[in-house]
N, C-alpha and C. Protein backbone atom coordinates (compact mmCIF):
# COMPACT_ATOMS: atom_id res chain seq x y z
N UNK A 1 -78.30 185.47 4.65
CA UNK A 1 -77.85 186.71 5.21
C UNK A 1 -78.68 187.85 4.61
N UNK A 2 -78.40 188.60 5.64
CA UNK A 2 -80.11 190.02 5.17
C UNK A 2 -79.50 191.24 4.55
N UNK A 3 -79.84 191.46 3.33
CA UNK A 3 -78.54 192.89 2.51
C UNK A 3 -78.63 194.17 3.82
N UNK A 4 -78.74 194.16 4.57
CA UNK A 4 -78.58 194.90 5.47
C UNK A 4 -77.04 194.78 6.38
N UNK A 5 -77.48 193.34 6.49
CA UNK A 5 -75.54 192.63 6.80
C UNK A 5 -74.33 192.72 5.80
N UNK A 6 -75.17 192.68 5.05
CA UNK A 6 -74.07 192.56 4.07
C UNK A 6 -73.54 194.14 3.69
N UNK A 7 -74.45 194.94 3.58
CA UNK A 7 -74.02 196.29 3.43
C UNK A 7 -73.22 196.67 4.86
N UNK A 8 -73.12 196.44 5.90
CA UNK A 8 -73.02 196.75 6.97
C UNK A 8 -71.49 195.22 7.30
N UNK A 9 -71.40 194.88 6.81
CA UNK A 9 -69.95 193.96 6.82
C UNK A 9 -69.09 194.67 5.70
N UNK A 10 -69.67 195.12 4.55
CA UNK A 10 -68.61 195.90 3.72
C UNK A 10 -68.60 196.86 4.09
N UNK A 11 -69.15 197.88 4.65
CA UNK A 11 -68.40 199.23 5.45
C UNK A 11 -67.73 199.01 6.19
N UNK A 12 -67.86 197.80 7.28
CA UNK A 12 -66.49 197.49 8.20
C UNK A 12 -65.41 197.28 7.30
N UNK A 13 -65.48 196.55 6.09
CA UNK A 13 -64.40 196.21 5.11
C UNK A 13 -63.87 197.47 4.62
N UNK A 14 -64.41 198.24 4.46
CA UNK A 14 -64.28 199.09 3.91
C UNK A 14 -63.51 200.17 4.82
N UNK A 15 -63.74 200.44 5.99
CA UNK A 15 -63.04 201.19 7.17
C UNK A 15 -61.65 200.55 7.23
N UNK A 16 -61.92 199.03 7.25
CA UNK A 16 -60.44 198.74 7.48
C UNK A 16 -59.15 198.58 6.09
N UNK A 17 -59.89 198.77 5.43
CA UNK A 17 -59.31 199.74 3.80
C UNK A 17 -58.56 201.03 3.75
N UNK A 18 -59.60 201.40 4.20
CA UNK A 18 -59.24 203.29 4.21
C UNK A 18 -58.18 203.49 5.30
N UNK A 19 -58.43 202.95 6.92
CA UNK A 19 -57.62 202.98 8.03
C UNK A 19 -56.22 202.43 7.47
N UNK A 20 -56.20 201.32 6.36
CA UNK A 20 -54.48 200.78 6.00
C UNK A 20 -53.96 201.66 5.28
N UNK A 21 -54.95 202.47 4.30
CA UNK A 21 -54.12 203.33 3.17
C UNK A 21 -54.06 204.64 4.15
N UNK A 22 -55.01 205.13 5.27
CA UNK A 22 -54.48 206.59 5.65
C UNK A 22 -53.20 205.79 6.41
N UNK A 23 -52.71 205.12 7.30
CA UNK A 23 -51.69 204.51 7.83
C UNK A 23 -50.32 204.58 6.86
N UNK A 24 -50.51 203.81 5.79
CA UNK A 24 -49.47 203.70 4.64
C UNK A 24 -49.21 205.33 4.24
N UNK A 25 -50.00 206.12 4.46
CA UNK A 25 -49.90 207.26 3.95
C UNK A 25 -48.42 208.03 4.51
N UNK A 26 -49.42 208.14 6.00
CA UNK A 26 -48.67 208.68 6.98
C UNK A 26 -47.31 208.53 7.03
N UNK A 27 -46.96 207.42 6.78
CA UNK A 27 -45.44 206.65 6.47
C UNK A 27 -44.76 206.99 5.04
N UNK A 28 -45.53 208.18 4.34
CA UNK A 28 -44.63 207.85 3.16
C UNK A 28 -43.56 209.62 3.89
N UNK A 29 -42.57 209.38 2.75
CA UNK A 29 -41.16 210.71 3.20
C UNK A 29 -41.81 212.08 2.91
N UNK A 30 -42.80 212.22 2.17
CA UNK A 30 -43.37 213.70 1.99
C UNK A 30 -44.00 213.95 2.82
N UNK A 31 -45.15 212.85 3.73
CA UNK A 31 -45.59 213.12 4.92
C UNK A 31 -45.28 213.57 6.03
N UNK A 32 -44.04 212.46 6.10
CA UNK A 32 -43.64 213.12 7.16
C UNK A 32 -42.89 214.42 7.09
N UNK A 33 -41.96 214.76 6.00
CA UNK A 33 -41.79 215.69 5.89
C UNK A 33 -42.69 217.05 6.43
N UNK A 34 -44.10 216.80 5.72
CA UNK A 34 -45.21 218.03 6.03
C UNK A 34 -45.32 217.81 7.74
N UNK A 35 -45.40 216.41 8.22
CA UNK A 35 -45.85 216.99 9.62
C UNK A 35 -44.63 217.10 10.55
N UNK A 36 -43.42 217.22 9.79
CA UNK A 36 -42.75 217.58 10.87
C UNK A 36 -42.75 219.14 11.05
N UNK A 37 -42.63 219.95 9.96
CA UNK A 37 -42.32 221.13 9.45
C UNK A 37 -43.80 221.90 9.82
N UNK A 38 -44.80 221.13 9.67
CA UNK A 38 -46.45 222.13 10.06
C UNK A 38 -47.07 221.35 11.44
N UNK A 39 -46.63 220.12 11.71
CA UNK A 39 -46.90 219.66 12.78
C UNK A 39 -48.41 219.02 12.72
N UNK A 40 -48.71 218.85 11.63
CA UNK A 40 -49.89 217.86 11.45
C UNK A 40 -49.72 217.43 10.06
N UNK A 41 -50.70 216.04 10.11
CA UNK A 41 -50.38 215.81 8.44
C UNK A 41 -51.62 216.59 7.21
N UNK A 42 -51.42 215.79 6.35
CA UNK A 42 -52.32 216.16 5.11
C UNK A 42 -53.56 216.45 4.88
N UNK A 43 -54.14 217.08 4.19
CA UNK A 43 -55.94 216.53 4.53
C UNK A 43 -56.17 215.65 3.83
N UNK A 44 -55.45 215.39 2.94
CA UNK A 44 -55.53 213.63 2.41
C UNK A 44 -55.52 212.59 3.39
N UNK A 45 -54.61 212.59 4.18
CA UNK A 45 -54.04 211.73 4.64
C UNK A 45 -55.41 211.86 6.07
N UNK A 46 -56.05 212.98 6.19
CA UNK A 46 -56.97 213.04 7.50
C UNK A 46 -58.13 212.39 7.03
N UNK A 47 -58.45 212.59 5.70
CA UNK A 47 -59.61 211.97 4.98
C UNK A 47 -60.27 210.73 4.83
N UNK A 48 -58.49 209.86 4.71
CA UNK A 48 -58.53 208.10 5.11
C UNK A 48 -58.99 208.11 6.50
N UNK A 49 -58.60 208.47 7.13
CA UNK A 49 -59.01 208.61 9.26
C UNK A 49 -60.42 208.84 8.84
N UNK A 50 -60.52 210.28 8.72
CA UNK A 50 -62.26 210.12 8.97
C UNK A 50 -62.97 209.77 8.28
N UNK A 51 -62.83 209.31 7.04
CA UNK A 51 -63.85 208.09 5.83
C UNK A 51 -63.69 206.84 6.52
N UNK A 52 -62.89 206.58 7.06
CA UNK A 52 -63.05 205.01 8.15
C UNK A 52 -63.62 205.08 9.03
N UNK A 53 -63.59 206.24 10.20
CA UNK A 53 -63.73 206.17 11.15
C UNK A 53 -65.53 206.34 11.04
N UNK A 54 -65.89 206.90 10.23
CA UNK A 54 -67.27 207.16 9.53
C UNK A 54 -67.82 205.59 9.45
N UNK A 55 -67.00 205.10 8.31
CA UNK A 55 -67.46 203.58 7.78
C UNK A 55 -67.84 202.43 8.47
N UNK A 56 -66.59 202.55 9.67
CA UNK A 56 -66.73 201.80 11.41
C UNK A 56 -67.89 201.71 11.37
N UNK A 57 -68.51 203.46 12.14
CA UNK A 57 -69.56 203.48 13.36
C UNK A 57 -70.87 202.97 11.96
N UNK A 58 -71.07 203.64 10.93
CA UNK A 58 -72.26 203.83 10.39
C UNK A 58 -72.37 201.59 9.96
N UNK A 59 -70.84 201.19 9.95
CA UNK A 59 -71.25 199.41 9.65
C UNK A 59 -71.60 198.69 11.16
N UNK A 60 -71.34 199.47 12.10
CA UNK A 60 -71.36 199.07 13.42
C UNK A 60 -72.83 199.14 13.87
N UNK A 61 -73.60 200.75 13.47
CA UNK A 61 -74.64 200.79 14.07
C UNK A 61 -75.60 199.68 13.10
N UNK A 62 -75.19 199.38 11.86
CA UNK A 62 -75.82 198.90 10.54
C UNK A 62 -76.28 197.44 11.56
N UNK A 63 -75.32 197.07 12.28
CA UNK A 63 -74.97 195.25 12.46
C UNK A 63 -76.11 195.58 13.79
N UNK A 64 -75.95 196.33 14.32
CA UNK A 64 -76.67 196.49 15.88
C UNK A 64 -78.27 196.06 15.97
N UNK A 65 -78.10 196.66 14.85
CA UNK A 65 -80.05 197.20 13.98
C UNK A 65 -80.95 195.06 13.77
């Protein structure tokens, strides 16, 4: 396997890391608390979303290559 795959299989690993803990986040009682009351959540909690959603495309385009 070519360290190109391999770097590019642990960012997918890695997206689907970040996507469980912003998820778990979302679910804890202070969260929701904040997004009921401001109507969005945390920037913590947005950070897991877009550090995954980042990790996805950049292991996705990695595998394409």
């Amino acid at each position: 396997m070519k360290p190109n795959q391999i770097i590019a299989i642990a960012l997918l690993i890695g997206a689907v890391v970040l996507a469980y803990f912003g998820y778990q986040s979302t679910q804890s009682l202070t969260e929701q608390v904040h997004e009921s009351l401001t109507g969005r959540f945390t920037d913590e909690t947005v950070w897991y979303f877009v550090l995954a959603a980042v990790c996805a495309v950049a292991g996705f385009v990695m595998l394409r290559r």
